[in-house]
C-alpha atoms as a PDB file:
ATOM      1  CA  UNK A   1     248.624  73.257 122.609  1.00  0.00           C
ATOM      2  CA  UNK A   2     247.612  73.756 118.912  1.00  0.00           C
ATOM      3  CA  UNK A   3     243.752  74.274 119.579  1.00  0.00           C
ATOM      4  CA  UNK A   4     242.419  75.655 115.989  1.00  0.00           C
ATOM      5  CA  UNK A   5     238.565  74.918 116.736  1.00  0.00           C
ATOM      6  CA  UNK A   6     236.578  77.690 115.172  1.00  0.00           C
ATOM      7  CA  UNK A   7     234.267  80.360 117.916  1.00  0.00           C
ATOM      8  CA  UNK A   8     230.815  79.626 116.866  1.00  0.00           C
ATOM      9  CA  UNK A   9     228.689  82.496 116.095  1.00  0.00           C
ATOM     10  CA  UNK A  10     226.854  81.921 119.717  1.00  0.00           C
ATOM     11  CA  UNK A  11     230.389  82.405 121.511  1.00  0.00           C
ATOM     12  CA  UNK A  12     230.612  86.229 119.583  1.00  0.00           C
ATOM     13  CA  UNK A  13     227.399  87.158 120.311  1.00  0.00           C
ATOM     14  CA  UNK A  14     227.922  86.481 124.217  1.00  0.00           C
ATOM     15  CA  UNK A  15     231.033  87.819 124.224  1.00  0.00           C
ATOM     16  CA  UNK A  16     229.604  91.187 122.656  1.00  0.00           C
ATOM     17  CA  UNK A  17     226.249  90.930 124.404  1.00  0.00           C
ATOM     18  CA  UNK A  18     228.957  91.169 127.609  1.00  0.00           C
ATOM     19  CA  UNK A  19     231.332  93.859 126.185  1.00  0.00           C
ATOM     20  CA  UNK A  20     228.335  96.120 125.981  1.00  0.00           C
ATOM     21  CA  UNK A  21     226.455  94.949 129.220  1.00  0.00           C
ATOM     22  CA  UNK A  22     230.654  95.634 130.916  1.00  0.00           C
ATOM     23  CA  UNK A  23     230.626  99.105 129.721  1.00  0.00           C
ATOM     24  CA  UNK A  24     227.738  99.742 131.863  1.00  0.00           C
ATOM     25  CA  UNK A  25     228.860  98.828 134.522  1.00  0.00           C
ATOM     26  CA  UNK A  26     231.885 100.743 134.138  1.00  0.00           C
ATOM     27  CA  UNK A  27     229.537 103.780 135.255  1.00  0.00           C
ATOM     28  CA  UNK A  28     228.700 101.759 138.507  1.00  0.00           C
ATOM     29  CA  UNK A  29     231.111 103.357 141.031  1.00  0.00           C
ATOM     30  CA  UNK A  30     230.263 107.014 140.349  1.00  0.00           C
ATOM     31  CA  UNK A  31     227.067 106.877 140.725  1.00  0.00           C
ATOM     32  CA  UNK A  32     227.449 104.896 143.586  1.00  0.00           C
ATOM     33  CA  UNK A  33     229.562 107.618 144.818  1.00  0.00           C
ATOM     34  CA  UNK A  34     227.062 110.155 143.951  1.00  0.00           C
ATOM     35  CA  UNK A  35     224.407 108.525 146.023  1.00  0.00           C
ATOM     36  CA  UNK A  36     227.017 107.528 148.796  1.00  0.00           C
ATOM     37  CA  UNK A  37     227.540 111.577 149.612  1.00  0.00           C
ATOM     38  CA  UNK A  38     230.296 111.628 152.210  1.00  0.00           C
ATOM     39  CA  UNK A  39     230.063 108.009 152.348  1.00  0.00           C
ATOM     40  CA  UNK A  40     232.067 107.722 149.009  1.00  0.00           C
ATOM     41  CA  UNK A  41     235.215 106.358 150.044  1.00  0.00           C
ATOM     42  CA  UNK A  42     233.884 103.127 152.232  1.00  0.00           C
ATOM     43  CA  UNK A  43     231.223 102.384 149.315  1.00  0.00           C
ATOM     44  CA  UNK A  44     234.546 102.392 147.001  1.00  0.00           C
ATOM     45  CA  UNK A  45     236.418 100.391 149.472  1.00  0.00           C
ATOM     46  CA  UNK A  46     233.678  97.912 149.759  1.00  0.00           C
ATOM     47  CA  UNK A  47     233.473  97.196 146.435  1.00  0.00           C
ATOM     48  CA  UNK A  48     236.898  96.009 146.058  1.00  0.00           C
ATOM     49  CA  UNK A  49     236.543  92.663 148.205  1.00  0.00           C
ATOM     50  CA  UNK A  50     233.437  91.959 145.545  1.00  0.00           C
ATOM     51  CA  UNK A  51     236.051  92.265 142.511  1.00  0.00           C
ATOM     52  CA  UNK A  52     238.586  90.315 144.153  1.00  0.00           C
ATOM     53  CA  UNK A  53     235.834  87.485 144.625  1.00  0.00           C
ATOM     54  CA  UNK A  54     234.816  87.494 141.127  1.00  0.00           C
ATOM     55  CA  UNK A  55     238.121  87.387 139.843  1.00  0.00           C
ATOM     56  CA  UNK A  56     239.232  85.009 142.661  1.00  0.00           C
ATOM     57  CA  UNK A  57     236.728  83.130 141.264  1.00  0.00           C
ATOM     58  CA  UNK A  58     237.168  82.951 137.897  1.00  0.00           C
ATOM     59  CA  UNK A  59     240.937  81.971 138.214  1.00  0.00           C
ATOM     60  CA  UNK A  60     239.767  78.965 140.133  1.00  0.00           C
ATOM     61  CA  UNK A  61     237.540  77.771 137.738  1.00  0.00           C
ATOM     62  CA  UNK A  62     240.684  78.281 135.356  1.00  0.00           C
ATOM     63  CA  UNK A  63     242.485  76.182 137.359  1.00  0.00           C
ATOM     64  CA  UNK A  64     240.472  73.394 137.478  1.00  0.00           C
ATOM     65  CA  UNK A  65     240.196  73.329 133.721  1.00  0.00           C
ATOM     66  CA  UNK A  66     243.830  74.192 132.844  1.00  0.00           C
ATOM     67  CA  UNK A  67     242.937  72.955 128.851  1.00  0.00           C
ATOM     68  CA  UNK A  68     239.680  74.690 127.802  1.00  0.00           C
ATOM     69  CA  UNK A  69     238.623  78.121 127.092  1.00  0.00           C
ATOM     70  CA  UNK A  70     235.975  80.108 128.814  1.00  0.00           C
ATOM     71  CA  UNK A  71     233.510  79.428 126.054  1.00  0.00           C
ATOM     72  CA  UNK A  72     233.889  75.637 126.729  1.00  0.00           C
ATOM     73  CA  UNK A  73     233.810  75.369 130.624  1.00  0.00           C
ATOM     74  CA  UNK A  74     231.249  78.297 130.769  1.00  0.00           C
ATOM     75  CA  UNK A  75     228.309  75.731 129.679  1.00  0.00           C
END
């Protein structure tokens, strides 16, 4: 698996343009929290299934292209 193909300058700017749009959505839960009052806990353990989906989902797709990167089955 010697794979030394270049990331293109469109592959750093999504991955950046992500980083940055992640970090806000780091801030999600509390506010969530804030707004769900006493409510708090079952808005925090709802969100959980919704994680596990998107990163149920994204190992699937992994799996079905064992030999490219994210940039190159993302298209």
């Amino acid at each position: 698996m010697n794979n030394n193909r270049p990331i293109t300058t469109i592959q750093v700017v999504a991955v950046v343009v992500s980083t940055i749009i992640g970090i806000g959505i780091l801030s999600i839960p509390r506010y969530m929290a804030e707004a769900g009052d006493s409510g708090a806990p079952l808005v925090s353990a709802s969100g959980i299934p919704v994680a596990f989906l998107g990163c149920w989902f994204t190992a699937a797709v992994c799996r079905k292209f064992p030999n490219e990167t994210l940039f190159v089955f993302s298209r």
